[in-house]
PDB file of N, CA and C in Angstrom:
ATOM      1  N   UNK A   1       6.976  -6.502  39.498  1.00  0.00           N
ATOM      2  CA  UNK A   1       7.973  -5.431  39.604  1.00  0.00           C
ATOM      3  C   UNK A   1       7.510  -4.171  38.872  1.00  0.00           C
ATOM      4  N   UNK A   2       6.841  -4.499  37.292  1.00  0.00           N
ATOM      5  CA  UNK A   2       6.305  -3.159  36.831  1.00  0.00           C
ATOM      6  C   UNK A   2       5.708  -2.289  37.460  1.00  0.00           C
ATOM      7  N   UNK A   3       4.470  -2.986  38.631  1.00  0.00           N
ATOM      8  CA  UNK A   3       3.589  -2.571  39.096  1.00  0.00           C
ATOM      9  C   UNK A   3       4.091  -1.418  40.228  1.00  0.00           C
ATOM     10  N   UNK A   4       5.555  -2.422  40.809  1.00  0.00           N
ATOM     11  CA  UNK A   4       5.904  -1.076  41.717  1.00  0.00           C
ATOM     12  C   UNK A   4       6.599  -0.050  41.305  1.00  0.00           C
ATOM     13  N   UNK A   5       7.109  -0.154  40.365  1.00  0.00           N
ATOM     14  CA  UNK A   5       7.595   0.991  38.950  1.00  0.00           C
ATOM     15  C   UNK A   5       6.669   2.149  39.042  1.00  0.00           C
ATOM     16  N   UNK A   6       5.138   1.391  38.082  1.00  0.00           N
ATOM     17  CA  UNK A   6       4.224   2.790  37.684  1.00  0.00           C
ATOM     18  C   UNK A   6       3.739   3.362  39.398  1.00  0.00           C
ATOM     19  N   UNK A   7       3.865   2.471  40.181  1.00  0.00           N
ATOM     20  CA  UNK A   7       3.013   2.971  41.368  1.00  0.00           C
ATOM     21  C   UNK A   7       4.185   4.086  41.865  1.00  0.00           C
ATOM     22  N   UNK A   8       5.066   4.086  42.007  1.00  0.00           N
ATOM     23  CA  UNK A   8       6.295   4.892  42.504  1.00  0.00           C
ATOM     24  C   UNK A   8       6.433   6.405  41.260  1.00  0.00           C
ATOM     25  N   UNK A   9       5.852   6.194  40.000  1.00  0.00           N
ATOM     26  CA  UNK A   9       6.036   7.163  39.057  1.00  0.00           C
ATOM     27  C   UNK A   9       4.445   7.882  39.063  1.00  0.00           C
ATOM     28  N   UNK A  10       3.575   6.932  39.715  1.00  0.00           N
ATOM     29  CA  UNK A  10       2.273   8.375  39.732  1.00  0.00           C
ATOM     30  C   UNK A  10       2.534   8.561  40.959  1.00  0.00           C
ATOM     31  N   UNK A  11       3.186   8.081  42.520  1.00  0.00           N
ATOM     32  CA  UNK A  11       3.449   8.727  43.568  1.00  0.00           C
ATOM     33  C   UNK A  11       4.053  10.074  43.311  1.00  0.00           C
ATOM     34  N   UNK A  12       4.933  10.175  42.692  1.00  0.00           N
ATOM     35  CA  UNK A  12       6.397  11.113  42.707  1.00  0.00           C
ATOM     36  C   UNK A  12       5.227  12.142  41.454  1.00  0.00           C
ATOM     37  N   UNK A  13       4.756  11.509  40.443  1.00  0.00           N
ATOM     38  CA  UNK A  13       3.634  12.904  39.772  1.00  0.00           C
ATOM     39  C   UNK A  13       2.337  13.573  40.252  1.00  0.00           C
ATOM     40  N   UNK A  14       1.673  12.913  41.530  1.00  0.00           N
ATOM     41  CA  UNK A  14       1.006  13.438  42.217  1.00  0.00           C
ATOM     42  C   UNK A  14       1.726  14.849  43.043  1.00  0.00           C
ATOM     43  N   UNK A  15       2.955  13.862  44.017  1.00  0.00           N
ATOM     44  CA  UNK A  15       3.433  14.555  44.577  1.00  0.00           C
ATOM     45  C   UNK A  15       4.084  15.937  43.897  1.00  0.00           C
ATOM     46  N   UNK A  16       4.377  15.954  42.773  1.00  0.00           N
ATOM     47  CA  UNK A  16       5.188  17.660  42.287  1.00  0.00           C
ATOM     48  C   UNK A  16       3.764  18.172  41.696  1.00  0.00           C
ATOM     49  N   UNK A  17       2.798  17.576  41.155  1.00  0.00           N
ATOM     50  CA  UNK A  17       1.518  18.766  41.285  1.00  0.00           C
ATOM     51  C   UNK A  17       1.516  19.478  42.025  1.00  0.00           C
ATOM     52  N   UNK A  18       0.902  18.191  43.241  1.00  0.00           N
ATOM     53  CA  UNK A  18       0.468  18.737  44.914  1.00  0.00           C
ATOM     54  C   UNK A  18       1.696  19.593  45.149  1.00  0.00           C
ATOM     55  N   UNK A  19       2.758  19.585  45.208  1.00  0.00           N
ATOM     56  CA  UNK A  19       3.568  20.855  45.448  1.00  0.00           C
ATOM     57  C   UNK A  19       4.094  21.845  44.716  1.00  0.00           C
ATOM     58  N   UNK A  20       3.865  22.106  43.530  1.00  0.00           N
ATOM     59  CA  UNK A  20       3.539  23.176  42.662  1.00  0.00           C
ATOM     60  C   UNK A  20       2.158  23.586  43.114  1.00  0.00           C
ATOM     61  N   UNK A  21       1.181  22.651  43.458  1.00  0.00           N
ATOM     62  CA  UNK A  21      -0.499  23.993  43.897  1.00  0.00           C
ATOM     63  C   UNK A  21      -0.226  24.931  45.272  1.00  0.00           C
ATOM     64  N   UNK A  22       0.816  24.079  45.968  1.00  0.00           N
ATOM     65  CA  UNK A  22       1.315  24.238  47.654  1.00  0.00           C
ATOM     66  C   UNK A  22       2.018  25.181  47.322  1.00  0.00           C
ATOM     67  N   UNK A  23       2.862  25.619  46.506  1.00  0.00           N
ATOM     68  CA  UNK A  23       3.808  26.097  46.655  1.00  0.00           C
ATOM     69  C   UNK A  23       3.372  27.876  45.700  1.00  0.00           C
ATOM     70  N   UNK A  24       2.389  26.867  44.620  1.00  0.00           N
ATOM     71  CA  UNK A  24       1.822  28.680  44.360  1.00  0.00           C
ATOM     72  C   UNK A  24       0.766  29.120  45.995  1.00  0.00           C
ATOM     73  N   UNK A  25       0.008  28.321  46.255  1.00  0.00           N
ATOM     74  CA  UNK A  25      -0.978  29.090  47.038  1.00  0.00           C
ATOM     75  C   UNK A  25      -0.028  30.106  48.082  1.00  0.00           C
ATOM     76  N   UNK A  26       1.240  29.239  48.916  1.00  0.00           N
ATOM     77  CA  UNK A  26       2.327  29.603  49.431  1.00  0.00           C
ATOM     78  C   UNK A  26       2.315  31.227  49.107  1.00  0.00           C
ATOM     79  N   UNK A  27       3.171  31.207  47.614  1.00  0.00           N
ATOM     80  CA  UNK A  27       3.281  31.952  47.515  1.00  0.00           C
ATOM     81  C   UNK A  27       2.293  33.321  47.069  1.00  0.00           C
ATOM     82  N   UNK A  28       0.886  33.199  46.921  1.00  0.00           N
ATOM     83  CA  UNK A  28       0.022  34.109  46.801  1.00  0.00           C
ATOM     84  C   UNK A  28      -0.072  34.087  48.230  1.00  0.00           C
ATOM     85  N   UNK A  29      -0.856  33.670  48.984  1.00  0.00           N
ATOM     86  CA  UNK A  29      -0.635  33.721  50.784  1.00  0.00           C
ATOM     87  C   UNK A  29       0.628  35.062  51.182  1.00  0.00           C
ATOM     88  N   UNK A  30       1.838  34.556  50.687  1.00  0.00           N
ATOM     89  CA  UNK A  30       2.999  35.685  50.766  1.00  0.00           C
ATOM     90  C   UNK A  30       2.229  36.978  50.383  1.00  0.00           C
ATOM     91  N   UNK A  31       2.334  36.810  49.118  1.00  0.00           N
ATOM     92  CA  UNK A  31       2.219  37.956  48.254  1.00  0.00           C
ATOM     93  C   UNK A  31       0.868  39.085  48.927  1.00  0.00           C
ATOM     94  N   UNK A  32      -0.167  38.111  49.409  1.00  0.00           N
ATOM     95  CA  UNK A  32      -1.534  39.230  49.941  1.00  0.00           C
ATOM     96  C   UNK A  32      -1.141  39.878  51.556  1.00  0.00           C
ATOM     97  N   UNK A  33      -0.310  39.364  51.930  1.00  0.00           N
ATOM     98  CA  UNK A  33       0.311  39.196  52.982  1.00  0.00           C
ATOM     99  C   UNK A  33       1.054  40.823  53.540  1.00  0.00           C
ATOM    100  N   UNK A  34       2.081  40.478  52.184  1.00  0.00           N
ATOM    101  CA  UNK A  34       2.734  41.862  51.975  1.00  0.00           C
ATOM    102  C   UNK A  34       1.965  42.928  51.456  1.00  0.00           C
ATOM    103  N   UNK A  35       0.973  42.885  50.575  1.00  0.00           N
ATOM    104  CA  UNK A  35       0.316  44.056  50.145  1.00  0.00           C
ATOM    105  C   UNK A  35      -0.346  44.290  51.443  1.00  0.00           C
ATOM    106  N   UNK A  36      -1.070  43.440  52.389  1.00  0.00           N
ATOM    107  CA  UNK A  36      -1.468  43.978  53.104  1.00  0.00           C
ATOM    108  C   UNK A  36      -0.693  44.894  54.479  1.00  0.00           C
ATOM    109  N   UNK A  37       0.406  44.654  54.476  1.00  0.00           N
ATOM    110  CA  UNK A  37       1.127  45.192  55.182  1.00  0.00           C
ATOM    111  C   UNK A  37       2.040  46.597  54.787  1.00  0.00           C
ATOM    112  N   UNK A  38       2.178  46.495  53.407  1.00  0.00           N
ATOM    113  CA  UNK A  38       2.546  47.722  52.687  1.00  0.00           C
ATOM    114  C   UNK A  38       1.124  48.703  52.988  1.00  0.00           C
ATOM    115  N   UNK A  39      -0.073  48.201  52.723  1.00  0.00           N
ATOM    116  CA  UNK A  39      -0.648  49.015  52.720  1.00  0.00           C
ATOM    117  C   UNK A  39      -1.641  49.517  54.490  1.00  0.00           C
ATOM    118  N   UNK A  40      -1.379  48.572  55.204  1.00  0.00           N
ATOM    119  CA  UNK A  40      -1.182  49.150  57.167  1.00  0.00           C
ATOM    120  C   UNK A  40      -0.432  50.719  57.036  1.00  0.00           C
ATOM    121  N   UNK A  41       1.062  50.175  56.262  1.00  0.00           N
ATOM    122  CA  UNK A  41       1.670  51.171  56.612  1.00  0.00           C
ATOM    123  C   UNK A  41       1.586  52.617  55.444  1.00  0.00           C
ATOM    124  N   UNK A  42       0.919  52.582  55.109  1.00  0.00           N
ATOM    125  CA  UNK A  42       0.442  53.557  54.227  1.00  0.00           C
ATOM    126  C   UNK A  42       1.275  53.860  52.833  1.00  0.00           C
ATOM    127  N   UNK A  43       1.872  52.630  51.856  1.00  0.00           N
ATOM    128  CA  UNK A  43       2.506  52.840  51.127  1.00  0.00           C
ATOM    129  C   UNK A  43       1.407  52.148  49.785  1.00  0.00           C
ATOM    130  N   UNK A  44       2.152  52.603  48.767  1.00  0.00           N
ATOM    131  CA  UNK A  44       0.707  52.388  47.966  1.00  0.00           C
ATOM    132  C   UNK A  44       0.913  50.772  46.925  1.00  0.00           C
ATOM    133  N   UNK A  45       0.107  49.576  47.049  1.00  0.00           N
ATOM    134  CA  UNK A  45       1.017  48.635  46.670  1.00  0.00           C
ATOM    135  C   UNK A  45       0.936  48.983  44.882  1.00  0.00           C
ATOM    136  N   UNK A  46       1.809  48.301  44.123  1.00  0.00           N
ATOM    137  CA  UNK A  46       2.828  48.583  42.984  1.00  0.00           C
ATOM    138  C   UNK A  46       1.727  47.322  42.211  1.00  0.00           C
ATOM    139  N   UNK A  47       0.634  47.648  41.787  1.00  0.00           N
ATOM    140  CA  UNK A  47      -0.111  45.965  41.319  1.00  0.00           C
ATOM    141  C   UNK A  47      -0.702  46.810  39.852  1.00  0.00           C
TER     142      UNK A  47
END
């Protein structure tokens, strides 16, 4: 029974890494996204 304990507690701590790295890249992806589109339209980005 322990075994399916720790196996279920490094599942679930892999998993919120892996989606904290997902979720920054996410959001840099966004972020270059918009500068690049602020700056299509000729506005000057704020960095």
């Amino acid at each position: 029974m322990l075994l399916v304990k720790d196996t279920k507690r490094f599942l679930s701590e892999i998993y919120e890494k892996e989606k904290s790295k997902l979720f920054r890249r996410l959001a840099n992806l966004l972020e270059r996204r918009k500068i690049e589109t602020f700056q299509r339209r000729g506005y000057k980005s704020n960095l």
